[in-house]
C-alpha atoms as a PDB file:
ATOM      1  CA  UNK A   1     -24.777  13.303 -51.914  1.00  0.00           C
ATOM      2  CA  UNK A   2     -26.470  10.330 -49.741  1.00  0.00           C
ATOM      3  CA  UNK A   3     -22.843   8.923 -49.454  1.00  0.00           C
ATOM      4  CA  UNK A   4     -21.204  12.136 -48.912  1.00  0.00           C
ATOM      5  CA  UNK A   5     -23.236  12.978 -45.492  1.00  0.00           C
ATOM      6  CA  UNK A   6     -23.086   9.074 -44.664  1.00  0.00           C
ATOM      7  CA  UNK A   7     -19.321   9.243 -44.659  1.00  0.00           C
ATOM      8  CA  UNK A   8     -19.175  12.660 -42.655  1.00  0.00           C
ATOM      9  CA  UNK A   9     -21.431  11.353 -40.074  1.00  0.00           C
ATOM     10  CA  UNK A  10     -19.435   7.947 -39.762  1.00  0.00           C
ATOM     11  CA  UNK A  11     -16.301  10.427 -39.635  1.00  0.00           C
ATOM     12  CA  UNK A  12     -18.037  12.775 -36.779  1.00  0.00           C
ATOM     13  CA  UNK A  13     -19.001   9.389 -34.739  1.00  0.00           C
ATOM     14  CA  UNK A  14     -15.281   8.738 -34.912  1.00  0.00           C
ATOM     15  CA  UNK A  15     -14.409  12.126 -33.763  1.00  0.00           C
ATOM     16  CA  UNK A  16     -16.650  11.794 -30.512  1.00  0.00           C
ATOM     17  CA  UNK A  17     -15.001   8.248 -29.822  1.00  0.00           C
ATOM     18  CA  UNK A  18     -11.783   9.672 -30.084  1.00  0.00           C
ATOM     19  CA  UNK A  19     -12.798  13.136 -28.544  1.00  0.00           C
ATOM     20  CA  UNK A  20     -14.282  10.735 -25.602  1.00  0.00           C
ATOM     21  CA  UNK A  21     -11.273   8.661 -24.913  1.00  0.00           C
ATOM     22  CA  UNK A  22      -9.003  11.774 -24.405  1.00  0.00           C
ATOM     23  CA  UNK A  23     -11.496  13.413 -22.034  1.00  0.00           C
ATOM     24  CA  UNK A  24     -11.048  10.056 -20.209  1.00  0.00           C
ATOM     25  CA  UNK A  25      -7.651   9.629 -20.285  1.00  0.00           C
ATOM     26  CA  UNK A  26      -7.477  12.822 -19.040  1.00  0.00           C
ATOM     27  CA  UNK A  27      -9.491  12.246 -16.129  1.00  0.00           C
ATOM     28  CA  UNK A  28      -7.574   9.486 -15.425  1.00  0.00           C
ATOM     29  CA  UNK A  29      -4.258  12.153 -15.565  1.00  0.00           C
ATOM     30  CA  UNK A  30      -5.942  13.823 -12.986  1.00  0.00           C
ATOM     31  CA  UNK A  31      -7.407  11.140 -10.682  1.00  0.00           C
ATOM     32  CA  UNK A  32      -6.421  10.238  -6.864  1.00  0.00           C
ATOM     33  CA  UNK A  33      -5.074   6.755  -8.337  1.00  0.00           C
ATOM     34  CA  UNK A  34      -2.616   8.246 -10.772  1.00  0.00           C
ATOM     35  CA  UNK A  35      -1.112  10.020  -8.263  1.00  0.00           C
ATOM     36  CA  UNK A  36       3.079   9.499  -7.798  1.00  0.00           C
ATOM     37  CA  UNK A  37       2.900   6.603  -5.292  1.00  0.00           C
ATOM     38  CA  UNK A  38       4.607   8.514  -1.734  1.00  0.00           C
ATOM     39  CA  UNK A  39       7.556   6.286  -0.575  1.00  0.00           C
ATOM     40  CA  UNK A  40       9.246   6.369   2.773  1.00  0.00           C
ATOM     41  CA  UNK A  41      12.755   4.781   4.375  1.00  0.00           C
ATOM     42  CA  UNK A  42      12.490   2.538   6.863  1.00  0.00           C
ATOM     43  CA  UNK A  43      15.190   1.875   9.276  1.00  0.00           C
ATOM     44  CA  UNK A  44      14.708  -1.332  11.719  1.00  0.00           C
ATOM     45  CA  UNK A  45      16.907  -1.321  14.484  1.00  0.00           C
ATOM     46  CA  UNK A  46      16.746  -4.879  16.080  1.00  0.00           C
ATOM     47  CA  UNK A  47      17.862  -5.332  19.882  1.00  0.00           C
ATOM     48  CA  UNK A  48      20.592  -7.886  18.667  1.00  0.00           C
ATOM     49  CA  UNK A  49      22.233  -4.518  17.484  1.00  0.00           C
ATOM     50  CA  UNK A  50      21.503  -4.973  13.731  1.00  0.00           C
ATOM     51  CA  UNK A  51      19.773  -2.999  11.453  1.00  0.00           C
ATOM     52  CA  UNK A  52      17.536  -3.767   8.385  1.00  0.00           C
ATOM     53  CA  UNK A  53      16.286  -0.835   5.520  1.00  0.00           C
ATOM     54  CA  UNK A  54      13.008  -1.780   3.808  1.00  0.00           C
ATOM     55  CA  UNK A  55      11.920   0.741   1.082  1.00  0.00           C
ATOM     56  CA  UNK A  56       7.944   0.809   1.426  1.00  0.00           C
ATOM     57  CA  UNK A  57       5.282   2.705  -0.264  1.00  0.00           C
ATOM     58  CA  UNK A  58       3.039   4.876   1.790  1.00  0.00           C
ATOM     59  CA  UNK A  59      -0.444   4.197   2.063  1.00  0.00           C
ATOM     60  CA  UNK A  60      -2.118   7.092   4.676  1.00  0.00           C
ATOM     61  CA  UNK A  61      -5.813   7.579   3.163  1.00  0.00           C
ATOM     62  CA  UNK A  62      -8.894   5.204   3.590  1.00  0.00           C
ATOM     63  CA  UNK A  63      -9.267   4.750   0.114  1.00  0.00           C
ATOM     64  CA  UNK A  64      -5.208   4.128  -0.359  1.00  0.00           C
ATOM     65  CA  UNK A  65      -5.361   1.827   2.939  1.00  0.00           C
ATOM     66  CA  UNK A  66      -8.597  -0.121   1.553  1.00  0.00           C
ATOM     67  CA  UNK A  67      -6.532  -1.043  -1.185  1.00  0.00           C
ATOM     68  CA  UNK A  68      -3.121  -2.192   0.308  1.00  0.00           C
ATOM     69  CA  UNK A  69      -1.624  -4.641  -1.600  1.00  0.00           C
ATOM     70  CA  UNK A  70      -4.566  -5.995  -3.017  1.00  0.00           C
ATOM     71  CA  UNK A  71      -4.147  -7.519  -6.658  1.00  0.00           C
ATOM     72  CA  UNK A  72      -0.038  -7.180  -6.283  1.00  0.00           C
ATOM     73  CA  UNK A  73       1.817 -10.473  -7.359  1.00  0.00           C
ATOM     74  CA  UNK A  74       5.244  -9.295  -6.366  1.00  0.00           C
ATOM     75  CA  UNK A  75       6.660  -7.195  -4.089  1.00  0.00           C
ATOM     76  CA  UNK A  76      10.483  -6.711  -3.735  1.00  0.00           C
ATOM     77  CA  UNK A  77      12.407  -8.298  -0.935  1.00  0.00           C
ATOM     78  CA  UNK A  78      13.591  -4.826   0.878  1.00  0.00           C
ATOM     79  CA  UNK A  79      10.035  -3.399  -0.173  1.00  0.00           C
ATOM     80  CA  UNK A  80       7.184  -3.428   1.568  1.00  0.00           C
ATOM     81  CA  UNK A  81       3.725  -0.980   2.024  1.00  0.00           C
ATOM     82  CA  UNK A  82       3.516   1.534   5.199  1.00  0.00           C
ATOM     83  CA  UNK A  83      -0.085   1.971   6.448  1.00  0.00           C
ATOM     84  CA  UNK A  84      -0.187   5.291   7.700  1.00  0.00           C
ATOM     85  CA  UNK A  85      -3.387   6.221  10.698  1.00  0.00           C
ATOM     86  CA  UNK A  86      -4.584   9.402  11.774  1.00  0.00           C
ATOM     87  CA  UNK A  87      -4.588   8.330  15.189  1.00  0.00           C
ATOM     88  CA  UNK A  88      -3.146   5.133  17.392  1.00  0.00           C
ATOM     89  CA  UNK A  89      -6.350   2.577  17.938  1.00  0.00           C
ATOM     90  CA  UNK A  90      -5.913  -1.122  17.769  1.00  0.00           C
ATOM     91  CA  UNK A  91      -6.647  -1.950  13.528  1.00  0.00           C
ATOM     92  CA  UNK A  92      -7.737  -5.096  11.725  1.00  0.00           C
ATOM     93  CA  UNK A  93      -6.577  -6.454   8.893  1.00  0.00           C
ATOM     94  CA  UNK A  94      -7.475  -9.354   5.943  1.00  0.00           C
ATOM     95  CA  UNK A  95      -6.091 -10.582   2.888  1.00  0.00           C
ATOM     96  CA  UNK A  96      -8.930 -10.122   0.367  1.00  0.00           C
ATOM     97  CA  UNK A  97      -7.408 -10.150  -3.223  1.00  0.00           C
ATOM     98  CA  UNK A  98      -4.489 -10.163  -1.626  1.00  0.00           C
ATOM     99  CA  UNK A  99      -2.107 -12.866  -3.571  1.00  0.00           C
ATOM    100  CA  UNK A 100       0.887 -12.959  -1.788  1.00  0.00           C
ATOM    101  CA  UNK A 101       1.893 -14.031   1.423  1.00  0.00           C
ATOM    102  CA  UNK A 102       2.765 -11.348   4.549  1.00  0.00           C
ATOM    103  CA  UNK A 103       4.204 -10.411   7.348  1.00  0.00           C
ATOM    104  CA  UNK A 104       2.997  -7.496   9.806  1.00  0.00           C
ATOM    105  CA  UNK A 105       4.321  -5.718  11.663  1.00  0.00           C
ATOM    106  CA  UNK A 106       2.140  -4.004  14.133  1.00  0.00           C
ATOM    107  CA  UNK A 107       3.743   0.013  15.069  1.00  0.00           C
ATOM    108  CA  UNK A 108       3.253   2.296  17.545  1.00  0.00           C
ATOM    109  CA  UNK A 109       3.375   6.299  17.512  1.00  0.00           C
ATOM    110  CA  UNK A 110       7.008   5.835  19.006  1.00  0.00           C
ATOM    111  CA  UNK A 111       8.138   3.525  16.165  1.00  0.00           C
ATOM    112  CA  UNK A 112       8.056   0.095  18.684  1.00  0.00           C
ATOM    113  CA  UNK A 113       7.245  -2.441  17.348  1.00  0.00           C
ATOM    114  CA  UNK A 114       4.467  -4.308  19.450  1.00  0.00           C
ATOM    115  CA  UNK A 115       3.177  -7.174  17.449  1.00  0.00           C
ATOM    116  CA  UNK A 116       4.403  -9.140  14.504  1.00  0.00           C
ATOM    117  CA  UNK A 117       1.947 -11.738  12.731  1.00  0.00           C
ATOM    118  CA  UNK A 118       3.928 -13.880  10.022  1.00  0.00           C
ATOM    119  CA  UNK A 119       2.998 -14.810   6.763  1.00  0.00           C
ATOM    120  CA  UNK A 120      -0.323 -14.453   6.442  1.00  0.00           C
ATOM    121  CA  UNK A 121      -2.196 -16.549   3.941  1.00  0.00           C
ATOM    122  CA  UNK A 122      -3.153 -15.068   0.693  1.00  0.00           C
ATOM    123  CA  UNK A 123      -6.697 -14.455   0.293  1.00  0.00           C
ATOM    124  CA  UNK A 124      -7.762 -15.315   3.892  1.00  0.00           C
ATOM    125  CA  UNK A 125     -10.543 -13.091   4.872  1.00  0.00           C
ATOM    126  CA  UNK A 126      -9.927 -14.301   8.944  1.00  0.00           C
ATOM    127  CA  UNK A 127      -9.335 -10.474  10.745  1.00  0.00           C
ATOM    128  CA  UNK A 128      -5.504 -10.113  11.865  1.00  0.00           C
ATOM    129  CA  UNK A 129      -5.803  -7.579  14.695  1.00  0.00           C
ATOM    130  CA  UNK A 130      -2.848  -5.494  15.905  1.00  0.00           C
ATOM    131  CA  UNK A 131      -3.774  -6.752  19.403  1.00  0.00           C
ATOM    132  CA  UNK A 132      -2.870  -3.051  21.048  1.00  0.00           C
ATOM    133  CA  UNK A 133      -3.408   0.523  19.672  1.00  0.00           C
ATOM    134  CA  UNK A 134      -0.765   1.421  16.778  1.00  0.00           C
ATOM    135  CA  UNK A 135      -0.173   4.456  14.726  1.00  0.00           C
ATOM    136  CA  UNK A 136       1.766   2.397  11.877  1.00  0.00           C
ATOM    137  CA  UNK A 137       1.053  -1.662  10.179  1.00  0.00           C
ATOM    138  CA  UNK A 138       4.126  -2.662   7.184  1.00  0.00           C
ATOM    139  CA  UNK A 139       3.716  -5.355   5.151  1.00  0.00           C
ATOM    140  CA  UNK A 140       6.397  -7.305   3.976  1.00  0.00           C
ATOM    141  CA  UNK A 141       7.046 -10.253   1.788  1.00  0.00           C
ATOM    142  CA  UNK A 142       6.170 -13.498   4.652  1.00  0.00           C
ATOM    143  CA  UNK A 143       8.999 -14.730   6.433  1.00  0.00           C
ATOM    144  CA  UNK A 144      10.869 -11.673   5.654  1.00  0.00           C
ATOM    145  CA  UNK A 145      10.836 -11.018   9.599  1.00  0.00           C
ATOM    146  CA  UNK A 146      12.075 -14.376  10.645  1.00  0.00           C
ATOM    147  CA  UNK A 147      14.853 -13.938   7.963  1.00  0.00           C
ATOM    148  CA  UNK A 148      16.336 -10.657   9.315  1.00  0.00           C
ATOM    149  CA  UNK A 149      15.626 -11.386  12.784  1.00  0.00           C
ATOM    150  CA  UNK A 150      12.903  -8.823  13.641  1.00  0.00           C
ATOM    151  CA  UNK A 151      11.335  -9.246  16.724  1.00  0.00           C
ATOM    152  CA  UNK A 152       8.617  -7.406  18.967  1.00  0.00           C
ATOM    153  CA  UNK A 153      10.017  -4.070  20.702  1.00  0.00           C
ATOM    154  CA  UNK A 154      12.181  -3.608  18.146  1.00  0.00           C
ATOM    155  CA  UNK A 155      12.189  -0.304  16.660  1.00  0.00           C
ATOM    156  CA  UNK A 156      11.245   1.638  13.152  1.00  0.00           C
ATOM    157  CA  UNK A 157      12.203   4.744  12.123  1.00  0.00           C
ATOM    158  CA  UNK A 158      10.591   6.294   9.186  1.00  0.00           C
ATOM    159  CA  UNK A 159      12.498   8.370   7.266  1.00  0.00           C
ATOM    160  CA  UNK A 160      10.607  10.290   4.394  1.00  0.00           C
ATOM    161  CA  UNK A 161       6.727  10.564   3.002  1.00  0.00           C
ATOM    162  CA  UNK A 162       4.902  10.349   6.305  1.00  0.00           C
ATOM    163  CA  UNK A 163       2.252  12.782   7.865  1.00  0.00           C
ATOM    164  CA  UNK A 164       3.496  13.583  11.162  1.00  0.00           C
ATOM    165  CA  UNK A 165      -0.311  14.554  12.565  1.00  0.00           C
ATOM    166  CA  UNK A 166      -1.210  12.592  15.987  1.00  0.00           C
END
Protein backbone atom coordinates (compact mmCIF):
# COMPACT_ATOMS: atom_id res chain seq x y z
CA UNK A 1 0.00 0.00 0.00
CA UNK A 2 3.14 2.39 0.91
CA UNK A 3 4.00 2.15 -2.88
CA UNK A 4 0.58 2.45 -4.10
CA UNK A 5 -0.04 6.13 -2.47
CA UNK A 6 3.79 6.93 -3.31
CA UNK A 7 3.08 6.39 -6.97
CA UNK A 8 -0.37 8.35 -6.90
CA UNK A 9 1.20 11.23 -5.25
CA UNK A 10 4.27 11.25 -7.75
CA UNK A 11 1.36 10.92 -10.47
CA UNK A 12 -0.77 14.00 -8.84
CA UNK A 13 2.68 16.16 -8.68
CA UNK A 14 2.79 15.45 -12.39
CA UNK A 15 -0.71 16.46 -12.92
CA UNK A 16 -0.13 20.00 -11.24
CA UNK A 17 3.12 20.45 -13.47
CA UNK A 18 1.26 19.72 -16.37
CA UNK A 19 -2.06 21.39 -15.09
CA UNK A 20 0.47 24.52 -14.41
CA UNK A 21 2.07 24.76 -17.76
CA UNK A 22 -1.34 24.94 -19.60
CA UNK A 23 -2.66 27.64 -17.26
CA UNK A 24 0.56 29.39 -18.45
CA UNK A 25 0.50 28.82 -21.83
CA UNK A 26 -2.71 30.03 -21.71
CA UNK A 27 -1.91 33.20 -20.24
CA UNK A 28 0.52 33.62 -22.62
CA UNK A 29 -2.59 33.00 -25.46
CA UNK A 30 -4.05 35.79 -23.93
CA UNK A 31 -1.24 38.29 -23.22
CA UNK A 32 -0.57 41.92 -24.86
CA UNK A 33 2.72 40.27 -26.48
CA UNK A 34 0.94 37.50 -28.32
CA UNK A 35 -1.09 39.77 -29.89
CA UNK A 36 -1.19 39.62 -34.14
CA UNK A 37 1.65 42.13 -34.74
CA UNK A 38 -0.56 45.40 -36.64
CA UNK A 39 1.19 46.12 -40.02
CA UNK A 40 0.80 49.19 -42.14
CA UNK A 41 1.83 50.27 -46.04
CA UNK A 42 4.03 52.77 -46.46
CA UNK A 43 4.25 54.77 -49.55
CA UNK A 44 7.44 57.25 -49.89
CA UNK A 45 7.05 59.67 -52.44
CA UNK A 46 10.56 61.27 -53.03
CA UNK A 47 10.77 64.87 -54.73
CA UNK A 48 12.93 63.28 -57.60
CA UNK A 49 9.38 61.87 -58.55
CA UNK A 50 10.02 58.26 -57.36
CA UNK A 51 8.36 56.26 -55.05
CA UNK A 52 9.51 53.55 -52.54
CA UNK A 53 6.85 50.89 -50.48
CA UNK A 54 8.30 49.67 -47.16
CA UNK A 55 6.02 47.13 -45.34
CA UNK A 56 6.51 48.05 -41.48
CA UNK A 57 5.06 46.76 -38.36
CA UNK A 58 3.19 49.12 -36.14
CA UNK A 59 4.36 49.89 -32.87
CA UNK A 60 1.68 52.72 -31.18
CA UNK A 61 1.76 51.75 -27.28
CA UNK A 62 4.55 52.62 -24.67
CA UNK A 63 5.13 49.24 -23.87
CA UNK A 64 5.17 48.18 -27.87
CA UNK A 65 7.39 51.47 -28.53
CA UNK A 66 9.82 50.56 -25.45
CA UNK A 67 10.49 47.56 -27.21
CA UNK A 68 11.10 48.54 -30.93
CA UNK A 69 13.35 46.44 -32.48
CA UNK A 70 15.14 45.46 -29.59
CA UNK A 71 16.67 41.80 -29.71
CA UNK A 72 15.73 41.57 -33.73
CA UNK A 73 18.75 40.24 -35.87
CA UNK A 74 17.07 40.73 -39.20
CA UNK A 75 14.74 42.78 -40.61
CA UNK A 76 13.70 42.57 -44.33
CA UNK A 77 14.93 45.07 -46.84
CA UNK A 78 11.29 46.69 -47.75
CA UNK A 79 10.41 46.16 -43.92
CA UNK A 80 10.81 48.30 -41.38
CA UNK A 81 8.88 49.25 -37.70
CA UNK A 82 6.36 52.42 -37.58
CA UNK A 83 6.42 54.18 -34.17
CA UNK A 84 3.12 55.43 -33.77
CA UNK A 85 2.60 58.86 -30.93
CA UNK A 86 -0.40 60.10 -29.45
CA UNK A 87 0.59 63.48 -30.09
CA UNK A 88 3.50 65.45 -32.28
CA UNK A 89 6.48 66.45 -29.60
CA UNK A 90 10.08 66.22 -30.54
CA UNK A 91 11.09 62.13 -29.33
CA UNK A 92 14.40 60.51 -28.47
CA UNK A 93 15.64 57.54 -29.40
CA UNK A 94 18.70 54.75 -28.52
CA UNK A 95 19.78 51.52 -29.61
CA UNK A 96 19.78 49.44 -26.41
CA UNK A 97 19.67 45.67 -27.39
CA UNK A 98 19.23 46.83 -30.48
CA UNK A 99 21.60 44.56 -32.92
CA UNK A 100 21.22 45.89 -36.12
CA UNK A 101 22.07 48.92 -37.72
CA UNK A 102 19.22 51.89 -38.63
CA UNK A 103 18.03 54.45 -40.31
CA UNK A 104 15.27 57.05 -39.05
CA UNK A 105 13.28 58.70 -40.35
CA UNK A 106 11.84 61.46 -38.32
CA UNK A 107 7.62 62.15 -39.44
CA UNK A 108 5.38 64.67 -38.98
CA UNK A 109 1.40 64.62 -38.51
CA UNK A 110 1.31 65.58 -42.35
CA UNK A 111 3.49 62.60 -43.39
CA UNK A 112 6.84 65.11 -44.17
CA UNK A 113 9.49 63.90 -43.55
CA UNK A 114 11.70 66.38 -41.41
CA UNK A 115 14.76 64.59 -40.27
CA UNK A 116 16.59 61.50 -41.34
CA UNK A 117 19.55 60.10 -39.06
CA UNK A 118 21.44 57.13 -40.92
CA UNK A 119 22.57 54.04 -39.68
CA UNK A 120 22.70 54.21 -36.33
CA UNK A 121 25.10 52.00 -34.45
CA UNK A 122 23.84 48.93 -32.83
CA UNK A 123 23.75 49.04 -29.21
CA UNK A 124 24.68 52.76 -28.81
CA UNK A 125 22.86 54.13 -25.91
CA UNK A 126 23.88 58.07 -27.27
CA UNK A 127 19.97 59.77 -27.55
CA UNK A 128 19.04 60.32 -31.41
CA UNK A 129 16.51 63.17 -31.15
CA UNK A 130 14.00 63.94 -33.91
CA UNK A 131 15.31 67.53 -33.69
CA UNK A 132 11.48 69.03 -34.27
CA UNK A 133 8.05 67.74 -33.02
CA UNK A 134 6.84 64.50 -35.07
CA UNK A 135 3.80 62.38 -34.91
CA UNK A 136 5.61 59.28 -36.70
CA UNK A 137 9.77 57.70 -36.35
CA UNK A 138 10.38 54.30 -39.08
CA UNK A 139 13.14 52.34 -38.78
CA UNK A 140 14.71 50.79 -41.52
CA UNK A 141 17.58 48.54 -42.27
CA UNK A 142 20.86 51.50 -42.29
CA UNK A 143 21.63 52.85 -45.50
CA UNK A 144 18.35 51.81 -46.77
CA UNK A 145 17.63 55.72 -47.21
CA UNK A 146 20.75 56.57 -49.06
CA UNK A 147 19.97 53.52 -51.33
CA UNK A 148 16.48 54.64 -52.50
CA UNK A 149 17.23 58.18 -52.41
CA UNK A 150 15.07 59.42 -49.49
CA UNK A 151 15.65 62.69 -48.46
CA UNK A 152 14.17 65.31 -45.85
CA UNK A 153 10.63 66.82 -46.98
CA UNK A 154 9.92 63.98 -48.67
CA UNK A 155 6.68 62.51 -47.98
CA UNK A 156 4.97 59.17 -46.27
CA UNK A 157 1.78 58.01 -46.61
CA UNK A 158 0.54 55.34 -44.39
CA UNK A 159 -1.75 53.17 -45.68
CA UNK A 160 -3.31 50.60 -43.13
CA UNK A 161 -2.99 49.78 -39.10
CA UNK A 162 -2.59 53.31 -37.81
CA UNK A 163 -4.65 55.24 -35.09
CA UNK A 164 -5.69 58.32 -36.66
CA UNK A 165 -6.13 60.26 -32.99
CA UNK A 166 -4.13 63.78 -32.89
Amino acid sequence: MQAVKARGQGGLRVLMMVLALMIGAGLALVSPRAEAAKSAELIIAMKSGRQAKITAEVVDTPASREQGLMFRDHLALDGGMLFVFDRQAEVQFWMRNTLIPLDMLFIDSAGVIRHIHERAIPHDETPISSQVPVRYVLEVNGGVTAMLGVHEGDHVAIVGGVRQTQ
